[in-house]
Protein backbone atom coordinates (compact mmCIF):
# COMPACT_ATOMS: atom_id res chain seq x y z
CA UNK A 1 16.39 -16.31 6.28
CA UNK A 2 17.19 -12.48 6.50
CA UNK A 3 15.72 -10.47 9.31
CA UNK A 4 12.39 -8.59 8.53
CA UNK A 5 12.84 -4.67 8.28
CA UNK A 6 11.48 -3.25 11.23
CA UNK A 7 9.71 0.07 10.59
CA UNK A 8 7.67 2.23 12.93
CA UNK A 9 4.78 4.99 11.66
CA UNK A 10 4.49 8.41 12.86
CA UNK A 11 1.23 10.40 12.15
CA UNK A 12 -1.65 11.54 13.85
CA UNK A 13 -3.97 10.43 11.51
CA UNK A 14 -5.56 7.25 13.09
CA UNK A 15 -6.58 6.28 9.62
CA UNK A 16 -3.50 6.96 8.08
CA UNK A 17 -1.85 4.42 10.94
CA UNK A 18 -4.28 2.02 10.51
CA UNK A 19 -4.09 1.61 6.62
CA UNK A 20 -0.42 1.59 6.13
CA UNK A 21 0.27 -0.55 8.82
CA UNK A 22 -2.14 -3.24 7.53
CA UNK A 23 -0.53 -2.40 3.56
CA UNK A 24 3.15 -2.62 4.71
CA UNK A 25 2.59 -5.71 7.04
CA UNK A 26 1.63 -7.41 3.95
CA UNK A 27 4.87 -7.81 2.71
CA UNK A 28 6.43 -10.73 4.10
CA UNK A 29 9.51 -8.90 4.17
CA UNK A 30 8.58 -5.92 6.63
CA UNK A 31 7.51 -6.20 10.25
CA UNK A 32 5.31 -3.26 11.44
CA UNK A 33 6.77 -3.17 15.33
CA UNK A 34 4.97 0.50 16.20
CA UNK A 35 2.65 3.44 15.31
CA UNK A 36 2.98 6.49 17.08
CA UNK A 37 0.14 9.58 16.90
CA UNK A 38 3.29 11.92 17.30
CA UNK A 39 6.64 12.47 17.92
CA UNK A 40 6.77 11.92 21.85
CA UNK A 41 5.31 9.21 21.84
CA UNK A 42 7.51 7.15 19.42
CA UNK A 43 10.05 8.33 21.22
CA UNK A 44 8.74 6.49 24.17
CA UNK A 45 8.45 3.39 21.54
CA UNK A 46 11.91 3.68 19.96
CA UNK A 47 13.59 3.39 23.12
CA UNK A 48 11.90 0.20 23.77
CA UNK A 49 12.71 -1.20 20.08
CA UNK A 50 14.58 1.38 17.41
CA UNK A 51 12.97 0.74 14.05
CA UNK A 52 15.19 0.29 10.79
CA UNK A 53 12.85 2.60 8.96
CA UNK A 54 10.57 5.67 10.10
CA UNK A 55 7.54 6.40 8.10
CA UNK A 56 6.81 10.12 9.49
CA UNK A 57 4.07 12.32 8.83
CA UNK A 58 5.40 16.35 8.83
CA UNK A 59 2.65 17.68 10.59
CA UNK A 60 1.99 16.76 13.54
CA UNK A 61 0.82 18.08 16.97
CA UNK A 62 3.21 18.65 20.01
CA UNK A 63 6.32 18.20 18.00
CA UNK A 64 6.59 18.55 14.04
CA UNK A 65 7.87 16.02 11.75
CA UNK A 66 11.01 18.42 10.59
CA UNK A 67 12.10 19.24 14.35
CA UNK A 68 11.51 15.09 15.27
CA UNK A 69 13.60 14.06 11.97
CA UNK A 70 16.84 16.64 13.07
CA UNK A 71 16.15 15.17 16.84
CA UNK A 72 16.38 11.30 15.45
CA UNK A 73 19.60 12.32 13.34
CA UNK A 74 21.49 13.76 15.77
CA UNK A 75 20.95 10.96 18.26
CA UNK A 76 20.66 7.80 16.35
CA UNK A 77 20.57 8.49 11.89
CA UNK A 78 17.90 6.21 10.78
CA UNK A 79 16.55 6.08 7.36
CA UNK A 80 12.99 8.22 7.66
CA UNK A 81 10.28 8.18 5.07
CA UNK A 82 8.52 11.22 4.34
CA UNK A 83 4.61 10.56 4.15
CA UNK A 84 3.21 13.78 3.18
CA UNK A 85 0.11 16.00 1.72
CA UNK A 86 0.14 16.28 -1.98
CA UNK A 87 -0.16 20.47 -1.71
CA UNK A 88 2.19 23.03 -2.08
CA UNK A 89 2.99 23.83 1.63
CA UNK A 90 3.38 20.08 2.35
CA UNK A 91 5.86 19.85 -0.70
CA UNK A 92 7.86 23.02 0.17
CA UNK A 93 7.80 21.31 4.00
CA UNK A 94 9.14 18.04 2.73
CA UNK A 95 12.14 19.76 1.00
CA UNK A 96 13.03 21.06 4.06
CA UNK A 97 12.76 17.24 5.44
CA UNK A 98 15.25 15.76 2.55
CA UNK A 99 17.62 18.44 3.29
CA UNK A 100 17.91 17.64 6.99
CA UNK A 101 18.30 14.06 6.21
CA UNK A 102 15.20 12.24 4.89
CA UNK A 103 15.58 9.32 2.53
CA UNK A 104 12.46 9.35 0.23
CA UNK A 105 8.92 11.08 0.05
CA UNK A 106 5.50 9.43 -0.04
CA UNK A 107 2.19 11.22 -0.73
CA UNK A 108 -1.10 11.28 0.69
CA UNK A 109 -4.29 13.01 -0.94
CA UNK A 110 -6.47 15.16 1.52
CA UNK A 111 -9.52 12.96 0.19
CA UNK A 112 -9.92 9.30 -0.56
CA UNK A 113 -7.04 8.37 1.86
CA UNK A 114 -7.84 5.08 2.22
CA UNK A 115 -8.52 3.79 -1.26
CA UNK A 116 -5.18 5.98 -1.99
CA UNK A 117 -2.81 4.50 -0.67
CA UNK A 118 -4.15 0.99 -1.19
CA UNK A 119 -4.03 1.98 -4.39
CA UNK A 120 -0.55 2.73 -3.71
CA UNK A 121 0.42 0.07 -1.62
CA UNK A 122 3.56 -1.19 -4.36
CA UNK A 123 5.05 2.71 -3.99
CA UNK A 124 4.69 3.00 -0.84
CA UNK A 125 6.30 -0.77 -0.04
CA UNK A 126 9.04 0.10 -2.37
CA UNK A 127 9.89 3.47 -1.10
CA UNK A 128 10.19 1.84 2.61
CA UNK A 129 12.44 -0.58 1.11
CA UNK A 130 14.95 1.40 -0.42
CA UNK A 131 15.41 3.76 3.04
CA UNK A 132 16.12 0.27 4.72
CA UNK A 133 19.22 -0.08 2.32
CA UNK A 134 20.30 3.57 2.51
CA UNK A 135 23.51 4.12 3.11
CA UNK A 136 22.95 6.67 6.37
CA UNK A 137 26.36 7.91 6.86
CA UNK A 138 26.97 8.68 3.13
CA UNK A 139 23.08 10.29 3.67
CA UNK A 140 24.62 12.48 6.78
CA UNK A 141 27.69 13.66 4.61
CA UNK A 142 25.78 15.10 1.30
CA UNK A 143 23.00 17.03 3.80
CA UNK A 144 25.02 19.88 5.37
CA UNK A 145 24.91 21.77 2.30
CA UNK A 146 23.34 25.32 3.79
CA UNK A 147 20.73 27.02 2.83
CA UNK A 148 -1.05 -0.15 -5.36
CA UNK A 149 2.46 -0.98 -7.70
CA UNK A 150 1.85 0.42 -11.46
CA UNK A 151 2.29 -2.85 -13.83
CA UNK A 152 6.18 -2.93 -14.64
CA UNK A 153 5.68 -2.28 -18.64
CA UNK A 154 8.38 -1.75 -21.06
CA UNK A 155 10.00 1.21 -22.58
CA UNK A 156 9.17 0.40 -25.68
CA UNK A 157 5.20 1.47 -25.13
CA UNK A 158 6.43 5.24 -24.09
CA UNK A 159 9.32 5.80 -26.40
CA UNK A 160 10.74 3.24 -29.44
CA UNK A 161 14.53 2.17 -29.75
CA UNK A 162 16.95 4.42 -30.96
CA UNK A 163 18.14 3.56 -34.80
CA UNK A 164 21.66 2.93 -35.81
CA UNK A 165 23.36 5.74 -36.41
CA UNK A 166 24.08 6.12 -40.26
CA UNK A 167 26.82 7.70 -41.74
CA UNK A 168 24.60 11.19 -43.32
CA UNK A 169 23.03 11.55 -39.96
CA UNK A 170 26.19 10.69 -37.54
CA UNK A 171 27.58 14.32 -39.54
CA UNK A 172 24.32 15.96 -38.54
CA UNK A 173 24.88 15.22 -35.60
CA UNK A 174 28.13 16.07 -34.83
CA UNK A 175 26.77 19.63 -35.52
CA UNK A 176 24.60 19.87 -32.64
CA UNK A 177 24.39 21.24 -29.17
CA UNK A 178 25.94 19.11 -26.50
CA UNK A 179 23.76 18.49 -23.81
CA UNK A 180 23.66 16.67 -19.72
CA UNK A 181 21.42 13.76 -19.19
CA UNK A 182 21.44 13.17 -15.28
CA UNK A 183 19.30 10.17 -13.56
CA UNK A 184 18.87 9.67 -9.96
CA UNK A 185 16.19 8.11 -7.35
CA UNK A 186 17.32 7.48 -3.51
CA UNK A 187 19.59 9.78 -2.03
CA UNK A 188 19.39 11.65 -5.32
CA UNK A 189 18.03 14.99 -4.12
CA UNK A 190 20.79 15.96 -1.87
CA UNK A 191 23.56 14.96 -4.17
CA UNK A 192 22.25 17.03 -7.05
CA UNK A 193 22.13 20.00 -5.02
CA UNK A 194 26.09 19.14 -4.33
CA UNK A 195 26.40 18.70 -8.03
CA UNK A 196 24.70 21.44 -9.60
CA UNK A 197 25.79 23.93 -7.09
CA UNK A 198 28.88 24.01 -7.94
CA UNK A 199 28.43 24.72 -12.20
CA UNK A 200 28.70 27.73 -13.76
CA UNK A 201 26.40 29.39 -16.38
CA UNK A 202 28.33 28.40 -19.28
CA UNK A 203 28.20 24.33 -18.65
CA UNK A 204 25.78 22.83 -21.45
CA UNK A 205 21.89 22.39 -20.94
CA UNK A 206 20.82 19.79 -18.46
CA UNK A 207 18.16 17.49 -18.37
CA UNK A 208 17.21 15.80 -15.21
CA UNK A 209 15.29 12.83 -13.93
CA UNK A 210 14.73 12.47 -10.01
CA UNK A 211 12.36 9.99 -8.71
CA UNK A 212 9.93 12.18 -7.21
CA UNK A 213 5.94 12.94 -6.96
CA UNK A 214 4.27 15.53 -8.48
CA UNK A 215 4.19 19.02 -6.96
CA UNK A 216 7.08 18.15 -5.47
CA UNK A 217 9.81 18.35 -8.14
CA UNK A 218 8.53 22.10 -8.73
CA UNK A 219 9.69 22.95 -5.00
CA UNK A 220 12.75 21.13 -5.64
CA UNK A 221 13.47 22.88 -8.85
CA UNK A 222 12.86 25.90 -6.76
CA UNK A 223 15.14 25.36 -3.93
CA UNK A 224 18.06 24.48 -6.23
CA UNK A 225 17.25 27.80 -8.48
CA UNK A 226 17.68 29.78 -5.24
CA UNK A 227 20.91 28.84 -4.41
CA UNK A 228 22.60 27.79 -7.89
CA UNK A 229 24.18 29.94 -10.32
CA UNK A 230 22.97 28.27 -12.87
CA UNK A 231 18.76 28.37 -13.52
CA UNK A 232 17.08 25.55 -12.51
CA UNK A 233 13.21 24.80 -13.99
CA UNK A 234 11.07 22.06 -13.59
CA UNK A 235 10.48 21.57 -17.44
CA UNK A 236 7.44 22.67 -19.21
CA UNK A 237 6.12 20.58 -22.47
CA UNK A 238 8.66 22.95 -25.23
CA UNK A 239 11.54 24.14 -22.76
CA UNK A 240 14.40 24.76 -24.44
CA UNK A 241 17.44 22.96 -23.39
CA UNK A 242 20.34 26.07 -23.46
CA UNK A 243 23.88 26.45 -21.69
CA UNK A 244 23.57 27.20 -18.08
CA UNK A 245 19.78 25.89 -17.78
CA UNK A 246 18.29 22.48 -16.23
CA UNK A 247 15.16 21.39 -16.72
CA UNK A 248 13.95 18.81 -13.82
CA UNK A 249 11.04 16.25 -15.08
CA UNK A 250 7.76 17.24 -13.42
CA UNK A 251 6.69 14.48 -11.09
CA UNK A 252 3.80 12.25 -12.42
CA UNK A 253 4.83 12.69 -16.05
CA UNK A 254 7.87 11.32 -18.27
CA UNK A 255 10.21 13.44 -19.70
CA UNK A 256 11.94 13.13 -23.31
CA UNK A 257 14.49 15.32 -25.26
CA UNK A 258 13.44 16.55 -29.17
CA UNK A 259 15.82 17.61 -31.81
CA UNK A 260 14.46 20.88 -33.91
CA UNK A 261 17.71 21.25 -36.13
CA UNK A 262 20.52 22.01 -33.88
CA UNK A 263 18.35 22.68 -31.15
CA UNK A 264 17.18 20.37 -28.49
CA UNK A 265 13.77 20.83 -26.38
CA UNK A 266 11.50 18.87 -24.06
CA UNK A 267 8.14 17.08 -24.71
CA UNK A 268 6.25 16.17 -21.28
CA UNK A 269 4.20 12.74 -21.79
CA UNK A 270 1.44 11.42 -20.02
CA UNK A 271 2.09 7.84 -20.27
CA UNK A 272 2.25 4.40 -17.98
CA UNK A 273 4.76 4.19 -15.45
CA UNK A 274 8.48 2.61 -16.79
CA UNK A 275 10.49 0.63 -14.37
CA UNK A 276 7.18 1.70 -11.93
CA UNK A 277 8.35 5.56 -12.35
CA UNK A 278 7.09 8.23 -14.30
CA UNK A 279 9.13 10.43 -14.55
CA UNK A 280 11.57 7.21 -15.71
CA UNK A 281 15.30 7.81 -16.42
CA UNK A 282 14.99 5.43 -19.34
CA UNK A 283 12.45 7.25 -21.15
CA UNK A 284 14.73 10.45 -21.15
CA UNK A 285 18.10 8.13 -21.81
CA UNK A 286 16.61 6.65 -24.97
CA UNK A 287 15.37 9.64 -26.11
CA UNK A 288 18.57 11.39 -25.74
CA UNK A 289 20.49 8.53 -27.55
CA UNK A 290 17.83 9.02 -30.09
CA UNK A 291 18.12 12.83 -30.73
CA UNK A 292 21.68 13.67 -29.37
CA UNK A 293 23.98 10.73 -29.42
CA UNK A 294 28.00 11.71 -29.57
CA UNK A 295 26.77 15.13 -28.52
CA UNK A 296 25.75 14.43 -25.09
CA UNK A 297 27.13 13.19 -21.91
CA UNK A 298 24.66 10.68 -19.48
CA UNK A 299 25.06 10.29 -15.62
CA UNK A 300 23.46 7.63 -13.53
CA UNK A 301 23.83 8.34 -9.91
CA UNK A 302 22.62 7.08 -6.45
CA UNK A 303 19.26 4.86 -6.55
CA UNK A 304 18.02 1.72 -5.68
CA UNK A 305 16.48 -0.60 -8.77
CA UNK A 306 17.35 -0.63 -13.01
CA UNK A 307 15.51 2.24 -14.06
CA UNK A 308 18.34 3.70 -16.27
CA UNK A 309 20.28 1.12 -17.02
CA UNK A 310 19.21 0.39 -20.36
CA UNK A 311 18.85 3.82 -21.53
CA UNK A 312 21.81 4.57 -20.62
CA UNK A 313 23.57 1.32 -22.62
CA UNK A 314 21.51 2.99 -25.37
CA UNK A 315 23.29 6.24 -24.90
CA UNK A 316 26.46 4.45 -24.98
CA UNK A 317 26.24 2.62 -27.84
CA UNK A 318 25.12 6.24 -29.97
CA UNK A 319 28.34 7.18 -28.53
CA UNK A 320 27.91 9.37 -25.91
CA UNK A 321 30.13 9.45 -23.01
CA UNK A 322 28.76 8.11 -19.97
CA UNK A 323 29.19 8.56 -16.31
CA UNK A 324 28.11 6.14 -13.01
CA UNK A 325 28.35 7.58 -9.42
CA UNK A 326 30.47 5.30 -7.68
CA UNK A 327 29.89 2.66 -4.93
CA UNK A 328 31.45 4.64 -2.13
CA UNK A 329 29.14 8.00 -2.29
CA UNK A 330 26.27 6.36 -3.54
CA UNK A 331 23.38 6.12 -0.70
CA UNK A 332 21.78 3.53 -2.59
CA UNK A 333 24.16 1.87 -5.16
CA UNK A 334 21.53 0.12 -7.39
CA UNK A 335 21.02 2.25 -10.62
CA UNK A 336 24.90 3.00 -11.22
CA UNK A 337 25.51 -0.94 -10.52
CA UNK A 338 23.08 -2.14 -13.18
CA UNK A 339 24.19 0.12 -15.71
CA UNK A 340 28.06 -0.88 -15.11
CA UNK A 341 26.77 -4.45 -15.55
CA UNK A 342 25.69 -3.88 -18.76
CA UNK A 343 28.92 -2.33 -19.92
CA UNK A 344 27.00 0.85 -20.35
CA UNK A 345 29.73 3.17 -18.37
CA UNK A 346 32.91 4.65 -19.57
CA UNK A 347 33.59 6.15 -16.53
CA UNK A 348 32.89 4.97 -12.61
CA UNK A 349 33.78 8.41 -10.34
CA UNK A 350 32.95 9.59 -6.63
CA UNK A 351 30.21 12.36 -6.44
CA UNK A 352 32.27 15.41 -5.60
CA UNK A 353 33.98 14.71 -8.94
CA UNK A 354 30.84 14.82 -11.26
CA UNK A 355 30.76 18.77 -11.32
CA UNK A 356 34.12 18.94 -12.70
CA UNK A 357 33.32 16.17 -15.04
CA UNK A 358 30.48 18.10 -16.63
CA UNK A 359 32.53 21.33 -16.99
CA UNK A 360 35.27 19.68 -18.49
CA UNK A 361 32.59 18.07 -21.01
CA UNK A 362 31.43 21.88 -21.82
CA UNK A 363 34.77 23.07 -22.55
CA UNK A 364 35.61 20.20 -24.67
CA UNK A 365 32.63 20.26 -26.88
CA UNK A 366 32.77 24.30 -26.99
């Protein structure tokens, strides 16, 4: 029998402590040892009994969540859960949590908290789940850059299966843009930032899937726009995908790639979670293996479950060229393993060589 992960809560919301201590103790695999009102006091606890997991509110009385998170990884990294406001200023605060070392992010509504996260309960479970697995030295290295579960449904409900490519429209295609698919979840957030950092403005268009809620992938979308070279959106229903542009999926909402004669753009969908995301990576996969094929290049990176996998076999088989982050630099190595598994890769390569990849795919294609 494997040991139970051991998590401790940090907020000052008694509420908030109550709820998801009674929702997480539920799972027979996760053993609520502590909640904490703030920071110095579960620092009192910890010492007693260090958790495997942290699930940390960012504001909080007598010490913030932000100044405790840089405290915990400079003494002891441990994987920390972000559990935080669904507004702008607690989105913009939780960036600057990831950054400084934060697994995942949670949200809680200002009203309704309690049927919320109930509600919830499968997100929140998960979420805690894949920090416990997080690879925190891997975590530590890709940081110091400066600056109730939704029924598992199929793909096949959002978006249908991509046809085989004839002849007529194989040559159609081979006149089209190229363009980047990229899918991520855990860890994901820091190691795009060390990805798209690094491109210049003349790499192909970009589309992007990050397991994230809403309101939040607009902050992230900002944050990588300030200090990339390259512009970085979080896509709008009829964004053009265009050299030296990537579009991040709005949270809450799937993302898909259209074809308007040689030009690609994205639809936004309100549809039923795939793989329990929306945005899903397979959604925007098939669609790309739909509408691009040869003329686009898919990456799977860090993340903990399937959600990609099959798109991305789908992308293979149009015959585009496909990447998976490997083992080694993966926080979470669970969406690049199921993809290799299917025999969906063509190419298994460490993180810091995934920018190069993609230029070399520009110049190639150019």
């Amino acid at each position: 029998m494997t040991d139970k992960i051991k998590v401790m809560i940090v907020d000052d919301s008694a509420v908030v402590r109550q709820v998801l201590s009674a929702l997480l103790s539920k799972d027979a695999g996760i053993d609520v040892i502590a909640a904490a009102p703030d920071p110095i006091f579960a620092m009192d606890k910890m010492n007693a009994n260090w958790p495997d997991v942290i699930v940390l509110d960012v504001e909080m009385p007598r010490m913030d969540g932000i100044t405790f998170l840089k405290r915990i990884m400079s003494i002891r990294p441990t994987p920390v859960v972000i559990c935080s406001t669904l507004t702008e200023k607690g989105a913009a605060t939780s960036m600057q949590a990831l950054a400084a070392g934060a697994v995942t992010i949670v949200t809680k509504p200002k009203a309704g908290l309690k049927s919320f996260l109930e509600m919830d309960a499968g997100e929140i479970i998960h979420a805690v789940k894949s920090a416990a697995v997080a690879d925190m030295r891997r975590l530590k290295a890709i940081t110091n850059i400066p600056t109730s579960a939704p029924q598992k449904i199929k793909i096949d409900e959002v978006i249908t299966a991509p046809e085989v490519m004839s002849s007529a429209n194989s040559a159609m295609a081979a006149t089209t843009d190229q363009l980047v698919a990229i899918g991520t979840s855990t860890g994901g957030t820091q190691a795009l930032e060390q990805i798209l950092i690094r491109l210049s403005r003349t790499v192909p268009g970009i589309v992007i899937v990050q397991h994230m809620p809403e309101k939040f992938t607009a902050a992230f979308a900002e944050r990588l726009n300030r200090v990339c070279e390259i512009e970085v959106l979080e896509a709008q229903n009829g964004d053009r995908v265009i050299p030296g542009r990537a579009l991040v999926a709005p949270g809450g909402r799937h993302m898909q790639v259209k074809r308007s004669g040689a030009q690609y753009h994205v639809e936004i969908l309100d549809a039923p979670p795939v793989n329990r995301h929306r945005p899903s990576v397979d959604v925007l996969f098939r669609s790309v293996a739909k509408c691009a094929g040869r003329n686009a290049l898919g990456i799977i990176m860090t993340g903990m479950g399937d959600d990609g996998a099959l798109g991305m076999r789908e992308m293979h088989e149009a015959g585009a060229a496909t990447v998976a982050q490997d083992e080694k630099t993966c926080v979470v190595y669970g969406m690049p393993k199921e993809a290799v598994k299917l025999g969906a890769v063509d190419k298994i390569l460490p993180l810091d060589s995934i920018a190069a990849t993609i230029e070399q795919y520009g110049k190639q294609h150019n």
